[in-house]
C-alpha atoms as a PDB file:
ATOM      1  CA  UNK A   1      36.717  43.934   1.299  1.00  0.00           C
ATOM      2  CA  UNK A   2      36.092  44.418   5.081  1.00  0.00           C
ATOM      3  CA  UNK A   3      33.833  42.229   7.533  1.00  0.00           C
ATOM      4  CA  UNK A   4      30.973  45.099   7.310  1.00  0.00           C
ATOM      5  CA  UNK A   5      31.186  45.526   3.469  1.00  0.00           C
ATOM      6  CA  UNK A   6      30.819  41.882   2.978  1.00  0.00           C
ATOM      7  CA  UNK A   7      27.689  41.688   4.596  1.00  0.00           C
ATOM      8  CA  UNK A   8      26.232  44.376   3.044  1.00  0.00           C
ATOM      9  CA  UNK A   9      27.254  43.277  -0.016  1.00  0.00           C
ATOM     10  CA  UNK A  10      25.386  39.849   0.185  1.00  0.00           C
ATOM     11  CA  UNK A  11      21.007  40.148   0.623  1.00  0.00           C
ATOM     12  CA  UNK A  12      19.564  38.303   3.255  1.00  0.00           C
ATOM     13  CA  UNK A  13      16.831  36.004   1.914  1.00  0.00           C
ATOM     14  CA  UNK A  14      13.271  37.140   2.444  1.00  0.00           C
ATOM     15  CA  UNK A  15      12.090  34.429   5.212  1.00  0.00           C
ATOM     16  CA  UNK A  16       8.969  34.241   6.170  1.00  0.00           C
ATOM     17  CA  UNK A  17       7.629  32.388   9.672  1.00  0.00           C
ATOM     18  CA  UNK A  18       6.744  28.753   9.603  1.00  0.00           C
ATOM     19  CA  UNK A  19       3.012  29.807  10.138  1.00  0.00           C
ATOM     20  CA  UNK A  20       3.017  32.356   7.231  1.00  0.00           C
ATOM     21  CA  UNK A  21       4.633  29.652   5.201  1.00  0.00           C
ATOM     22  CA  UNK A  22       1.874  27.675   5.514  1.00  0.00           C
ATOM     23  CA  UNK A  23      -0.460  30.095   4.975  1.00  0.00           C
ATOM     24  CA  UNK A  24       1.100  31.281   1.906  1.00  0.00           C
ATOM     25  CA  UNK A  25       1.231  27.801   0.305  1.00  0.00           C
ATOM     26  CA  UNK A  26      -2.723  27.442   1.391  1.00  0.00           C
ATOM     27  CA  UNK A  27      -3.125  31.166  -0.657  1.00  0.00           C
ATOM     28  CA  UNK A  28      -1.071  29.843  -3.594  1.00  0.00           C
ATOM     29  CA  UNK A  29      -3.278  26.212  -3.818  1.00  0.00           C
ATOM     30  CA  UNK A  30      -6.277  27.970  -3.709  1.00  0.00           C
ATOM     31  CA  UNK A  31      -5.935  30.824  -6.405  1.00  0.00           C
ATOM     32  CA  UNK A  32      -4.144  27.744  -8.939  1.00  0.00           C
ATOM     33  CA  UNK A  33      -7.129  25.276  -8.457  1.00  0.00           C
ATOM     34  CA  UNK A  34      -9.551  28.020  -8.876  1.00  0.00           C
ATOM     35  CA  UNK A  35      -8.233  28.241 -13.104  1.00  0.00           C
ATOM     36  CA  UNK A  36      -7.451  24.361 -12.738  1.00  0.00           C
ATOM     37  CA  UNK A  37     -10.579  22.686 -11.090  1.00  0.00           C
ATOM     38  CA  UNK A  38     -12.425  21.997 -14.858  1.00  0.00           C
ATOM     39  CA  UNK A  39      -9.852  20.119 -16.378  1.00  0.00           C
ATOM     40  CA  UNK A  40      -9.237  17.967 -13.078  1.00  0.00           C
ATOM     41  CA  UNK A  41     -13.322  17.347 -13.087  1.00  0.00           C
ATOM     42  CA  UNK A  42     -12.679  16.123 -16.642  1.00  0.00           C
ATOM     43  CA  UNK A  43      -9.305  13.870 -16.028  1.00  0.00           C
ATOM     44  CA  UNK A  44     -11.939  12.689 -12.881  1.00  0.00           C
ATOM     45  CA  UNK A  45     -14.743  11.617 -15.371  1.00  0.00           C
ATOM     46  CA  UNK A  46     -11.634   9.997 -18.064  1.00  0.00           C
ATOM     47  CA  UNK A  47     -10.126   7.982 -15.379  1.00  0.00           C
ATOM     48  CA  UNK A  48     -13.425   6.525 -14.042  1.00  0.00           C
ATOM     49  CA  UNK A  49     -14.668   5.518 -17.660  1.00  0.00           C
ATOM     50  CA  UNK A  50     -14.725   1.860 -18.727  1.00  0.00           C
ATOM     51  CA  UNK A  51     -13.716   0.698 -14.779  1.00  0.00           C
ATOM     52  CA  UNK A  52     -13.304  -3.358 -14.988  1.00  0.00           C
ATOM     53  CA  UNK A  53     -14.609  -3.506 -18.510  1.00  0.00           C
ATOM     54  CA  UNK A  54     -12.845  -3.903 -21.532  1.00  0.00           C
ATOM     55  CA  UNK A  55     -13.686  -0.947 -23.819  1.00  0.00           C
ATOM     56  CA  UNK A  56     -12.127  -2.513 -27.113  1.00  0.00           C
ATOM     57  CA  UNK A  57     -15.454  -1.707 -29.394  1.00  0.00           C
ATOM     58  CA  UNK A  58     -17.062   0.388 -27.362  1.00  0.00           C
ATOM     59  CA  UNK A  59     -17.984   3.820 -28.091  1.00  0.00           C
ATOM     60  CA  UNK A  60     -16.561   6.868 -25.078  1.00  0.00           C
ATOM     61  CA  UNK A  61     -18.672   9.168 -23.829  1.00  0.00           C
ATOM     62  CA  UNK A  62     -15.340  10.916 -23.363  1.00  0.00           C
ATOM     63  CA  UNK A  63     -13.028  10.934 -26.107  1.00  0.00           C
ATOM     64  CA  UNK A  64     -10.530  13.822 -25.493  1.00  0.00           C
ATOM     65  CA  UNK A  65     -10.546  16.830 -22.595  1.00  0.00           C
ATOM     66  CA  UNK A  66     -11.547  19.103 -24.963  1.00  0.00           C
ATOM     67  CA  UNK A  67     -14.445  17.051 -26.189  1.00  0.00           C
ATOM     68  CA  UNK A  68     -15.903  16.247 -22.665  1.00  0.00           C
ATOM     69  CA  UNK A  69     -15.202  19.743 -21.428  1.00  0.00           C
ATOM     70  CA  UNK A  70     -17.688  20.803 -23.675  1.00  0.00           C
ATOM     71  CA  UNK A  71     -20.151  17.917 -23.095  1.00  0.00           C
ATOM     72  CA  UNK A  72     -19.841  18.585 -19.247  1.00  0.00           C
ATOM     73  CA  UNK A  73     -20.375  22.265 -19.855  1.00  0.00           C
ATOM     74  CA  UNK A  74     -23.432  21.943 -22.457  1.00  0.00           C
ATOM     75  CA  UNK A  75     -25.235  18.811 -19.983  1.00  0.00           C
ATOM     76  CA  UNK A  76     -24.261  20.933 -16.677  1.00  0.00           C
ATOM     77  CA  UNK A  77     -23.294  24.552 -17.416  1.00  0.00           C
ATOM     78  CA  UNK A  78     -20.943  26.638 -15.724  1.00  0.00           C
ATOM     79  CA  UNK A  79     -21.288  24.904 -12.417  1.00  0.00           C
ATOM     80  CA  UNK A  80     -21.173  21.815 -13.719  1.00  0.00           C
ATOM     81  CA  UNK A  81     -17.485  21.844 -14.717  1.00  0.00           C
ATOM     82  CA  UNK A  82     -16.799  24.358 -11.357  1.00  0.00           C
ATOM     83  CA  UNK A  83     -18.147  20.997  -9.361  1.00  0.00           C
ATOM     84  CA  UNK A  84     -16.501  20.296  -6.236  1.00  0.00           C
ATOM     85  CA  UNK A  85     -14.362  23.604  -6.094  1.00  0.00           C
ATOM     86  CA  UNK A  86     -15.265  24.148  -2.482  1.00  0.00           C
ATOM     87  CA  UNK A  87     -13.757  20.332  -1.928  1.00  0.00           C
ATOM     88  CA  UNK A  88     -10.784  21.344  -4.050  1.00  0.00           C
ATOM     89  CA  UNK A  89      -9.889  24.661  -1.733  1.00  0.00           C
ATOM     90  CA  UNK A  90     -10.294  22.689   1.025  1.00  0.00           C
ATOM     91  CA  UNK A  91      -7.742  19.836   0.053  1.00  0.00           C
ATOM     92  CA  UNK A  92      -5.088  22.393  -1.601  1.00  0.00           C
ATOM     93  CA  UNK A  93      -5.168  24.026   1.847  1.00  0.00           C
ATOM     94  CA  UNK A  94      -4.389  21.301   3.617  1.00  0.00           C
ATOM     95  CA  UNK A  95      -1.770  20.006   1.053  1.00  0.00           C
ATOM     96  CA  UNK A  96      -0.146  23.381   0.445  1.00  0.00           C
ATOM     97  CA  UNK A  97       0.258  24.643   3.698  1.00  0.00           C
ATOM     98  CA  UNK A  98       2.103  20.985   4.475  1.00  0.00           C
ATOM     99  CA  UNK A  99       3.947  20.619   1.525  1.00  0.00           C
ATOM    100  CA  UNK A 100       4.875  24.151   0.561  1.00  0.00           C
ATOM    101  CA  UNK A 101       5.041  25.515   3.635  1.00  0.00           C
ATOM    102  CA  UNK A 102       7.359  23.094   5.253  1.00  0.00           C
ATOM    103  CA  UNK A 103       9.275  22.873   2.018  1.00  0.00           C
ATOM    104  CA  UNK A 104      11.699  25.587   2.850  1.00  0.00           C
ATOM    105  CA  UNK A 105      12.245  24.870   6.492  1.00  0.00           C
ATOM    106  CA  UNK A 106      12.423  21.413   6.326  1.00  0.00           C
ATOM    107  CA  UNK A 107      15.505  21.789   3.506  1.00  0.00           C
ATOM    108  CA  UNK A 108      17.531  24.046   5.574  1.00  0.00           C
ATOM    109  CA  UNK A 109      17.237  22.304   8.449  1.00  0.00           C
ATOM    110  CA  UNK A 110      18.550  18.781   6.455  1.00  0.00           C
ATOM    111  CA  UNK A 111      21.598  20.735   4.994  1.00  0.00           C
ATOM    112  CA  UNK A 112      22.745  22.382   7.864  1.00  0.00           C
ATOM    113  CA  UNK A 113      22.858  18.520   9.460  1.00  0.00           C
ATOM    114  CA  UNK A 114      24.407  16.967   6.450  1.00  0.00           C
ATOM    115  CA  UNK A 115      26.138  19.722   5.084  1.00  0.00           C
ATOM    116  CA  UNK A 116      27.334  21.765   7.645  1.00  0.00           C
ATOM    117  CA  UNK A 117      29.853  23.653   5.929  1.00  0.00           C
ATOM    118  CA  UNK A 118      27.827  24.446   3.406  1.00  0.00           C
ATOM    119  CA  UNK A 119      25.023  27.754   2.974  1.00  0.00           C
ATOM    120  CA  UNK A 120      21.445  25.630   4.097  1.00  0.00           C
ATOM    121  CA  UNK A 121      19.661  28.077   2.179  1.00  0.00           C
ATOM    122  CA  UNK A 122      21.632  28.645  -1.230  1.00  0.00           C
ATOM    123  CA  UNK A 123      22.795  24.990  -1.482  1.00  0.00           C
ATOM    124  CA  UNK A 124      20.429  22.634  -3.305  1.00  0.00           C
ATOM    125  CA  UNK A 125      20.740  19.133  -3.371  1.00  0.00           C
ATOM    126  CA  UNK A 126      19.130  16.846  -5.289  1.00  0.00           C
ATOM    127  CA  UNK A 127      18.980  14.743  -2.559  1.00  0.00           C
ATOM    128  CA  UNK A 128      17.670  16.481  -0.376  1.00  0.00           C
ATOM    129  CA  UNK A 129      15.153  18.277  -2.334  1.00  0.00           C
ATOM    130  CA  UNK A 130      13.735  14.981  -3.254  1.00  0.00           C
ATOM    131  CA  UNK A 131      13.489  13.630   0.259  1.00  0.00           C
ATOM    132  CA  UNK A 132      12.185  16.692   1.750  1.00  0.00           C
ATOM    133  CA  UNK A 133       9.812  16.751  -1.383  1.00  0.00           C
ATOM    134  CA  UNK A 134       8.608  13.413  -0.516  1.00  0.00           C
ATOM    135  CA  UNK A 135       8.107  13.825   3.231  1.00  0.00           C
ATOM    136  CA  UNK A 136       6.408  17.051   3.152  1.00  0.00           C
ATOM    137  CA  UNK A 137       3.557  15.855   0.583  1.00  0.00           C
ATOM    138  CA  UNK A 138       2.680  12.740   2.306  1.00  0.00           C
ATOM    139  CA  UNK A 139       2.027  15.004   5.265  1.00  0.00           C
ATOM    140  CA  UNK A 140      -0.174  17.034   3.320  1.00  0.00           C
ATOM    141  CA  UNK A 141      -1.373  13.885   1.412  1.00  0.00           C
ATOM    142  CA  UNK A 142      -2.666  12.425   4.769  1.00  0.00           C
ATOM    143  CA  UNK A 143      -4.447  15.793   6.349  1.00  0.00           C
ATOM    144  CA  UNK A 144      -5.989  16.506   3.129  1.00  0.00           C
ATOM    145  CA  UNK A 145      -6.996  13.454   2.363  1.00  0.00           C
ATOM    146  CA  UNK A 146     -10.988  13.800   3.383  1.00  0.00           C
ATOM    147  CA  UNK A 147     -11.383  16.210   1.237  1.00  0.00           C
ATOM    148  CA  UNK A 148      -9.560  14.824  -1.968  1.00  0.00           C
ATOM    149  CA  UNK A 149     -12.283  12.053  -1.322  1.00  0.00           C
ATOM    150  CA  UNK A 150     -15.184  14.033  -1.310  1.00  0.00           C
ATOM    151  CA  UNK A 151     -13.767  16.156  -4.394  1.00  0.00           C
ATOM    152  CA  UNK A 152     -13.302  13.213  -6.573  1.00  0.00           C
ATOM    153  CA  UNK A 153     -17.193  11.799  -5.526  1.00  0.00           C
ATOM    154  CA  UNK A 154     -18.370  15.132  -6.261  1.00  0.00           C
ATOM    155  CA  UNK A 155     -16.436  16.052  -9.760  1.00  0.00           C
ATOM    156  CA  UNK A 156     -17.574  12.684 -10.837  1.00  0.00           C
ATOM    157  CA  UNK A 157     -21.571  12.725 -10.254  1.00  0.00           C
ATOM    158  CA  UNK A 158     -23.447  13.777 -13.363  1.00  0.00           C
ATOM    159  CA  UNK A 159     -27.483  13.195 -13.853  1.00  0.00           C
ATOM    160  CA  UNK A 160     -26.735  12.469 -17.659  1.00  0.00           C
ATOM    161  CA  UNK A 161     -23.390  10.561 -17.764  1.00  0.00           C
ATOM    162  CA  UNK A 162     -23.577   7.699 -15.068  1.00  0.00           C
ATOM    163  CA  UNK A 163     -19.707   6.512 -14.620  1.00  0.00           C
ATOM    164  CA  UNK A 164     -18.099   4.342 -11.760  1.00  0.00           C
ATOM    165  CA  UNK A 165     -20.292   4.882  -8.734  1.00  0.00           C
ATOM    166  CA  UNK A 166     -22.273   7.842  -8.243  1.00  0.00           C
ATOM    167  CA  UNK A 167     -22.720   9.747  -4.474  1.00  0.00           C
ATOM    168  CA  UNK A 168     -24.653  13.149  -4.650  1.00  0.00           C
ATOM    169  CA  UNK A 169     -23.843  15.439  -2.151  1.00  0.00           C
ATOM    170  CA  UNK A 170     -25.633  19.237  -2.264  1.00  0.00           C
ATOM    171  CA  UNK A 171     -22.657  20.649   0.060  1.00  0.00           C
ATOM    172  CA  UNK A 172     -19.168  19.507   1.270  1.00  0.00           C
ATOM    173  CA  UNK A 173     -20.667  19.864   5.097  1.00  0.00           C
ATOM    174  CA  UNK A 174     -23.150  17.175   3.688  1.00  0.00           C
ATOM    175  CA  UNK A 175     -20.437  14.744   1.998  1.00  0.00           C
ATOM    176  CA  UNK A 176     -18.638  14.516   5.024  1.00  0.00           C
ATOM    177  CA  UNK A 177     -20.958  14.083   7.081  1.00  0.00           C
ATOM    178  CA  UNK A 178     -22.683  11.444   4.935  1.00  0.00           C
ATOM    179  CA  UNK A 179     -19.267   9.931   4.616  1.00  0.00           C
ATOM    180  CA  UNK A 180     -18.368   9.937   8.443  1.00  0.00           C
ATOM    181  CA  UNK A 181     -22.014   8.534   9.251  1.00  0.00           C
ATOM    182  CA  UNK A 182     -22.415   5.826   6.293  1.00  0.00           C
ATOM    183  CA  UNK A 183     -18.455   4.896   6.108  1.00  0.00           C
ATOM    184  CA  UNK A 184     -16.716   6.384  10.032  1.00  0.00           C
ATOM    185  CA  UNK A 185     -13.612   7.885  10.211  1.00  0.00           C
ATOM    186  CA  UNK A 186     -12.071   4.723   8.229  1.00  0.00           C
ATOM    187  CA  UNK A 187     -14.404   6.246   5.416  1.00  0.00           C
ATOM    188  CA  UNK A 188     -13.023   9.231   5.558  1.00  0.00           C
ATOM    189  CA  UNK A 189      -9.601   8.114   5.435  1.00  0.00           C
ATOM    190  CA  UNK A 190     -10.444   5.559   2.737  1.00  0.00           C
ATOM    191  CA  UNK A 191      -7.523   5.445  -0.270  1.00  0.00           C
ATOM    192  CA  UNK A 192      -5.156   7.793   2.143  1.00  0.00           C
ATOM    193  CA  UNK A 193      -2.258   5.097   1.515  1.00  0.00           C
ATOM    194  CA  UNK A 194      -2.983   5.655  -2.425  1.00  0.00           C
ATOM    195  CA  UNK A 195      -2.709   9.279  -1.572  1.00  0.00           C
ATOM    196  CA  UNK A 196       0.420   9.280  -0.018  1.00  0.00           C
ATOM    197  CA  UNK A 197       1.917   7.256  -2.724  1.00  0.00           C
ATOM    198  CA  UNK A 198       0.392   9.604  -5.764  1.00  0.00           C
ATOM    199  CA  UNK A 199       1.314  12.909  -3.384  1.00  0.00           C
ATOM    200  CA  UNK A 200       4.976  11.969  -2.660  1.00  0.00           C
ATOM    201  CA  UNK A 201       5.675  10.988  -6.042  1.00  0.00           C
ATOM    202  CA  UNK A 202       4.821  13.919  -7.324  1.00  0.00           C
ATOM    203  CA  UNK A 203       6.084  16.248  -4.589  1.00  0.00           C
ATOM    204  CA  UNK A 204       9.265  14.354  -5.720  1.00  0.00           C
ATOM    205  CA  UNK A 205       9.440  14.948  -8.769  1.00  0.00           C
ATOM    206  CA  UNK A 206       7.635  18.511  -8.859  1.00  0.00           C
ATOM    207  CA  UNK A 207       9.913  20.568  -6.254  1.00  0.00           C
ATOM    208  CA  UNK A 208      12.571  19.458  -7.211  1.00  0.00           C
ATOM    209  CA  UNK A 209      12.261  19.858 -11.375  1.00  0.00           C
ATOM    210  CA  UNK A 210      11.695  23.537 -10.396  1.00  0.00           C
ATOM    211  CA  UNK A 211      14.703  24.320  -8.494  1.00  0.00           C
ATOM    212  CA  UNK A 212      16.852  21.821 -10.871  1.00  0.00           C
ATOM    213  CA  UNK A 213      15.364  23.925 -14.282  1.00  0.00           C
ATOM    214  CA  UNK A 214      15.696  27.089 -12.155  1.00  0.00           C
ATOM    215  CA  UNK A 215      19.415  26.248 -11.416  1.00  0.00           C
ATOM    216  CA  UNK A 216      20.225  25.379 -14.736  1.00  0.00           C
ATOM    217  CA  UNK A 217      18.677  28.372 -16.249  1.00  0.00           C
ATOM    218  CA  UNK A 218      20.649  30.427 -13.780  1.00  0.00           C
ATOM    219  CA  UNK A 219      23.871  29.084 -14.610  1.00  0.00           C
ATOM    220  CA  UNK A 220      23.212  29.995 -18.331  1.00  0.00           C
ATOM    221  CA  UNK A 221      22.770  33.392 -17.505  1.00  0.00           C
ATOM    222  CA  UNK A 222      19.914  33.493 -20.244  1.00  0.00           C
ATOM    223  CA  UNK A 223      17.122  34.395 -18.079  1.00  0.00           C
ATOM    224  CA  UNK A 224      17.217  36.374 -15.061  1.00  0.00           C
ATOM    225  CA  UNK A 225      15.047  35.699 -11.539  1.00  0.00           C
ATOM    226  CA  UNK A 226      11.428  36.351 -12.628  1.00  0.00           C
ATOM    227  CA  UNK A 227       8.219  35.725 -14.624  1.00  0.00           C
ATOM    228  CA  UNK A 228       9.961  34.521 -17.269  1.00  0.00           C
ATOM    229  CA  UNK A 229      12.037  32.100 -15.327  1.00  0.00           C
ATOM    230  CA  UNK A 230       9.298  30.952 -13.070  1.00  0.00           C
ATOM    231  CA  UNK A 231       7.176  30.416 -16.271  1.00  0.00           C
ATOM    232  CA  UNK A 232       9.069  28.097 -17.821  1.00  0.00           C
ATOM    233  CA  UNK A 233      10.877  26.124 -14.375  1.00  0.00           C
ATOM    234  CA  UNK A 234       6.666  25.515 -13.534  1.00  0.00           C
ATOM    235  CA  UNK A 235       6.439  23.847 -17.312  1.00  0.00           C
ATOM    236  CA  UNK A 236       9.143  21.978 -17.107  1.00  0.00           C
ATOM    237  CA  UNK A 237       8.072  20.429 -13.380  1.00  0.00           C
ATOM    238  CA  UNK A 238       4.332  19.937 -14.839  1.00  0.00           C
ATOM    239  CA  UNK A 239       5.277  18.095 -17.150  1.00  0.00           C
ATOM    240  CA  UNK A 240       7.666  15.740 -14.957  1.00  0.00           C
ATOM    241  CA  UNK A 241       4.660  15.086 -12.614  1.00  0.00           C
ATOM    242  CA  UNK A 242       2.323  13.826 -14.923  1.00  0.00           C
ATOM    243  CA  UNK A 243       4.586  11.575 -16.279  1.00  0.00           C
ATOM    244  CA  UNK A 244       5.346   9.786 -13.105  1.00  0.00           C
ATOM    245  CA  UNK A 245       2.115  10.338 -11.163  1.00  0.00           C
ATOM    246  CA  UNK A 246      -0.404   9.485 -13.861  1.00  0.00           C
ATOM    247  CA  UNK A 247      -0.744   5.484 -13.221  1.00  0.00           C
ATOM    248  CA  UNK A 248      -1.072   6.766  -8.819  1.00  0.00           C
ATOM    249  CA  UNK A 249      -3.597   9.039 -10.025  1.00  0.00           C
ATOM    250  CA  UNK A 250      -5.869   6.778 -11.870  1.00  0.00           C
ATOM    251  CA  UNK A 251      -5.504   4.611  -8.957  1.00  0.00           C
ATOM    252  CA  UNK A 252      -6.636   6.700  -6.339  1.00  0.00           C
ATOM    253  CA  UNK A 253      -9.560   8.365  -8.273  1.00  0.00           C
ATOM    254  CA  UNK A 254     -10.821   4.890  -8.506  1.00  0.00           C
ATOM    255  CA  UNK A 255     -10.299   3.911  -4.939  1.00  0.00           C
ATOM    256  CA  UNK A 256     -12.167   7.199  -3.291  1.00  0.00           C
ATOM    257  CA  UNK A 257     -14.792   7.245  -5.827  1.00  0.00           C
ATOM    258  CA  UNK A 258     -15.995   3.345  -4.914  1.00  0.00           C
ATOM    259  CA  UNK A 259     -18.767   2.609  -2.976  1.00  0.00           C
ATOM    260  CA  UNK A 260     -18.363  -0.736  -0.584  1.00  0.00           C
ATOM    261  CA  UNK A 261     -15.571  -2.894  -1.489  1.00  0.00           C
ATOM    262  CA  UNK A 262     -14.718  -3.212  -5.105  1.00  0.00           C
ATOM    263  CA  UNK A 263     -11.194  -3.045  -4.537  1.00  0.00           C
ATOM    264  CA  UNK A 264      -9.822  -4.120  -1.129  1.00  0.00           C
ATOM    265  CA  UNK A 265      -6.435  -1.691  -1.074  1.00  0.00           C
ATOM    266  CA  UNK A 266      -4.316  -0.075  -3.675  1.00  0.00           C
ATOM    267  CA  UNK A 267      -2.356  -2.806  -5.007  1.00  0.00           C
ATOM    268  CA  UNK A 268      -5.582  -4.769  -5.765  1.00  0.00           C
ATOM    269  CA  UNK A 269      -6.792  -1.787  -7.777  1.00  0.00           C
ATOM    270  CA  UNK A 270      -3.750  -1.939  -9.450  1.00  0.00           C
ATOM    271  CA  UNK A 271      -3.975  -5.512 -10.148  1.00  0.00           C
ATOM    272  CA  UNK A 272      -7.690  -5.243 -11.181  1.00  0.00           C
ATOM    273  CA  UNK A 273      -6.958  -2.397 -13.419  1.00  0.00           C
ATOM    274  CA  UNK A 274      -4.174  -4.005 -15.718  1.00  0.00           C
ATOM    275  CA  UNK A 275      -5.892  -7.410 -15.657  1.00  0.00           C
ATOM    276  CA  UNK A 276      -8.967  -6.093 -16.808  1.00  0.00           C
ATOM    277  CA  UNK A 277      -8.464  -3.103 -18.566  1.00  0.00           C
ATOM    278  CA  UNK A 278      -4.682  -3.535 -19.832  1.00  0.00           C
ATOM    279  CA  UNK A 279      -1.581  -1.683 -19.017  1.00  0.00           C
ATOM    280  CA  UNK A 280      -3.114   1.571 -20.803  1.00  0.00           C
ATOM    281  CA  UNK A 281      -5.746   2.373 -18.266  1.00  0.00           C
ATOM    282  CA  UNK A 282      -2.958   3.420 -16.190  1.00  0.00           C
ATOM    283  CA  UNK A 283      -2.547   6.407 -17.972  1.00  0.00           C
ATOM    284  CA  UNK A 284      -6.156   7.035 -18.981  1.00  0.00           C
ATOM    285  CA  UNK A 285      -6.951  10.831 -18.857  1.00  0.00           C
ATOM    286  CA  UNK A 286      -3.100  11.359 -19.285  1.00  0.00           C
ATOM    287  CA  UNK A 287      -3.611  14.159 -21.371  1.00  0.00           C
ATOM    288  CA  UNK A 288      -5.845  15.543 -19.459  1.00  0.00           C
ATOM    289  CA  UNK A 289      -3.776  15.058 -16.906  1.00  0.00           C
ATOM    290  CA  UNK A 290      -0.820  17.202 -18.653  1.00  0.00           C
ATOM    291  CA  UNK A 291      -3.070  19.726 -19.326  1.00  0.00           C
ATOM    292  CA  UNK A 292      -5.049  20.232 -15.866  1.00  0.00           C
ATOM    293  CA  UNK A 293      -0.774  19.563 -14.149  1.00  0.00           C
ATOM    294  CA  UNK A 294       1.072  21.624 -16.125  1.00  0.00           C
ATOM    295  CA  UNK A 295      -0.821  25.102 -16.116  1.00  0.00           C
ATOM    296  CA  UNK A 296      -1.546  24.184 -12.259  1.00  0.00           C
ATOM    297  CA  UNK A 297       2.391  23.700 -11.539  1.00  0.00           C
ATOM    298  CA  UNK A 298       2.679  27.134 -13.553  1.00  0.00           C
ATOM    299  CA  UNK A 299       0.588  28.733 -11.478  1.00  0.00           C
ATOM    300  CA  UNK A 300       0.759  27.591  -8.050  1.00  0.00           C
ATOM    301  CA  UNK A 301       5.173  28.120  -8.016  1.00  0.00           C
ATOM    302  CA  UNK A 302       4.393  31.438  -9.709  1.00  0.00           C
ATOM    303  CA  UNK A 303       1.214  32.233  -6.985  1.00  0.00           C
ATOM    304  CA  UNK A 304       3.438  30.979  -4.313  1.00  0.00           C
ATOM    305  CA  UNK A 305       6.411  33.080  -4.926  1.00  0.00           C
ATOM    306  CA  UNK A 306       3.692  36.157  -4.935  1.00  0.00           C
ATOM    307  CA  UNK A 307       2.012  34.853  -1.513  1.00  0.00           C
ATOM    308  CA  UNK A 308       5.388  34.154  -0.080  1.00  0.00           C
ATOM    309  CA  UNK A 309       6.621  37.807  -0.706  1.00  0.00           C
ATOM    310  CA  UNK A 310       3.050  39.058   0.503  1.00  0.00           C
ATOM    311  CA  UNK A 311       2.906  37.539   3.810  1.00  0.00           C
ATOM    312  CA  UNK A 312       7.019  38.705   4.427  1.00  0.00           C
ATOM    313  CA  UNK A 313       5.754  42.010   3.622  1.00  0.00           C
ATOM    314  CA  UNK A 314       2.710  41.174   6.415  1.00  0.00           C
ATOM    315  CA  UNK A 315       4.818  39.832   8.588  1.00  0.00           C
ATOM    316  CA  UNK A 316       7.693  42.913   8.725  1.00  0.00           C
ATOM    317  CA  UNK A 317       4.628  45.258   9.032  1.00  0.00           C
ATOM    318  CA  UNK A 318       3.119  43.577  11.883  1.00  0.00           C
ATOM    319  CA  UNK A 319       6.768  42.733  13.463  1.00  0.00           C
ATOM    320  CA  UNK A 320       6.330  39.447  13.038  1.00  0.00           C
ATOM    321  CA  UNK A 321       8.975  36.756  13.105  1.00  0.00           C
ATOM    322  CA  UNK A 322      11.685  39.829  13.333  1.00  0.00           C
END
């Protein structure tokens, strides 16, 4: 096979520009937390029940997600389980664009230094996925953090079920700017080391599951590139991250929904937590959890392989990045 035929032969990889990365990973956040954004009001509400109190005895408001979906909905209505979705769009755009859009990049660029013999795009590492995983969310984690804040103090303010503190806020231009005058930019900020934590772990794991299942399935042969395959690589890396993220979660719900200083960091939550509560409150909401992580891994991979090939498509029109 000659020089000329060989390249033919082998399809360059649709790349898209850091910029429309970003944007792309901002367009897949969005359209996954619009489906998602119910179920993570009601892991919100799970999390926060019982705080510092032992609930051995005691009645829940909230016994299941399916239960308290339907409590929220009947007490609130539609906009009641839809609360803080403005807060959520915000803080997947500022995750995303981080963390999905500098996935990509960032890998290449850490295999062509360690392995320079090797294909930076085609070769995965495990390695290397899970550092670049890590590094990317807790860039996101930090920018995004504000509004992951105001999201959780939103989701978790109800007229008829009062639970861990309560902050009303009619708009997310009036949360933050309640926040920034009551609390400063510390306020703002407050939990972002929680954040980081919860964000890389599961940027570790999630990334990473997905291109490890979608290896694996490849080398099987039993499912080709496509809606099939994405469907069931995004189950597989839910599933991961709720596992190891749960405990981080809990934590940093509690820790951005306070008001003054009930906990002083995130290891004193932690330590608070457990000695009040036991080792179970770690993974309260878990199955909530599962069920608000799992569809939302499913469909922000799948969205962002659709936003990815519709910004490449923007970006050849325009002559972009050629």
């Amino acid at each position: 096979m000659s020089e000329h035929q060989e390249k033919k032969a082998t399809p360059k990889k649709k790349e898209v520009t850091k910029l429309g990365g970003c944007i792309a990973g901002a367009l897949a956040g969005c359209a996954a937390v619009t489906f998602t954004n119910p179920i993570e009001l009601v892991k919100t509400r799970m999390q926060l029940e019982g705080e510092l109190s032992s609930t051995k005895g005691t009645a829940k408001v909230y016994r299941n997600p399916f239960q308290a979906f339907a409590l929220v909905y009947k007490n609130e209505g539609l906009r009641g389980v839809q609360k803080g979705l403005i807060a959520s769009y915000l803080y997947q755009t500022g995750l995303n664009s981080c963390r999905l859009g500098f996935y990509e990049p960032m890998r290449c660029w850490i295999n062509s230094l360690v392995f320079p013999k090797r294909d930076p795009v085609q070769f995965q590492s495990m390695g290397v996925n899970i550092f670049v995983g890590v590094a990317t969310g807790v860039i996101g984690s930090v920018v995004s953090s504000p509004f992951y804040l105001l999201k959780t103090r939103m989701q978790s303010f109800s007229e008829q079920v009062k639970i861990g503190s309560q902050s009303h806020y009619d708009s997310v231009r009036q949360g933050l700017k309640d926040i920034f005058q009551d609390e400063g930019v510390r306020g703002l900020f407050r939990g972002a080391n929680a954040a980081i934590l919860r964000t890389a772990v599961g940027s570790a794991a999630q990334l990473p599951a997905y291109f490890f299942a979608k290896q694996q399935l490849e080398k099987l042969g039993n499912l080709k590139d496509g809606l099939g395959m994405q469907l069931a690589c995004s189950a597989f890396a839910g599933v991961g991250v709720t596992v190891v993220m749960n405990p981080f979660d809990v934590v940093l719900t509690r820790l951005y929904n306070q008001k003054g200083a009930l906990y002083k960091g995130t290891v004193d939550c932690f330590v608070k937590t457990v000695r009040s509560e036991g080792l179970g409150a770690l993974y309260k909401g878990f199955v909530a959890q599962l069920l608000r992580n799992t569809p939302h891994s499913i469909l922000l991979l799948m969205f962002m392989e659709q936003t990815m090939s519709m910004v490449y498509s923007a970006e050849q029109k325009f002559g972009v990045g050629i």
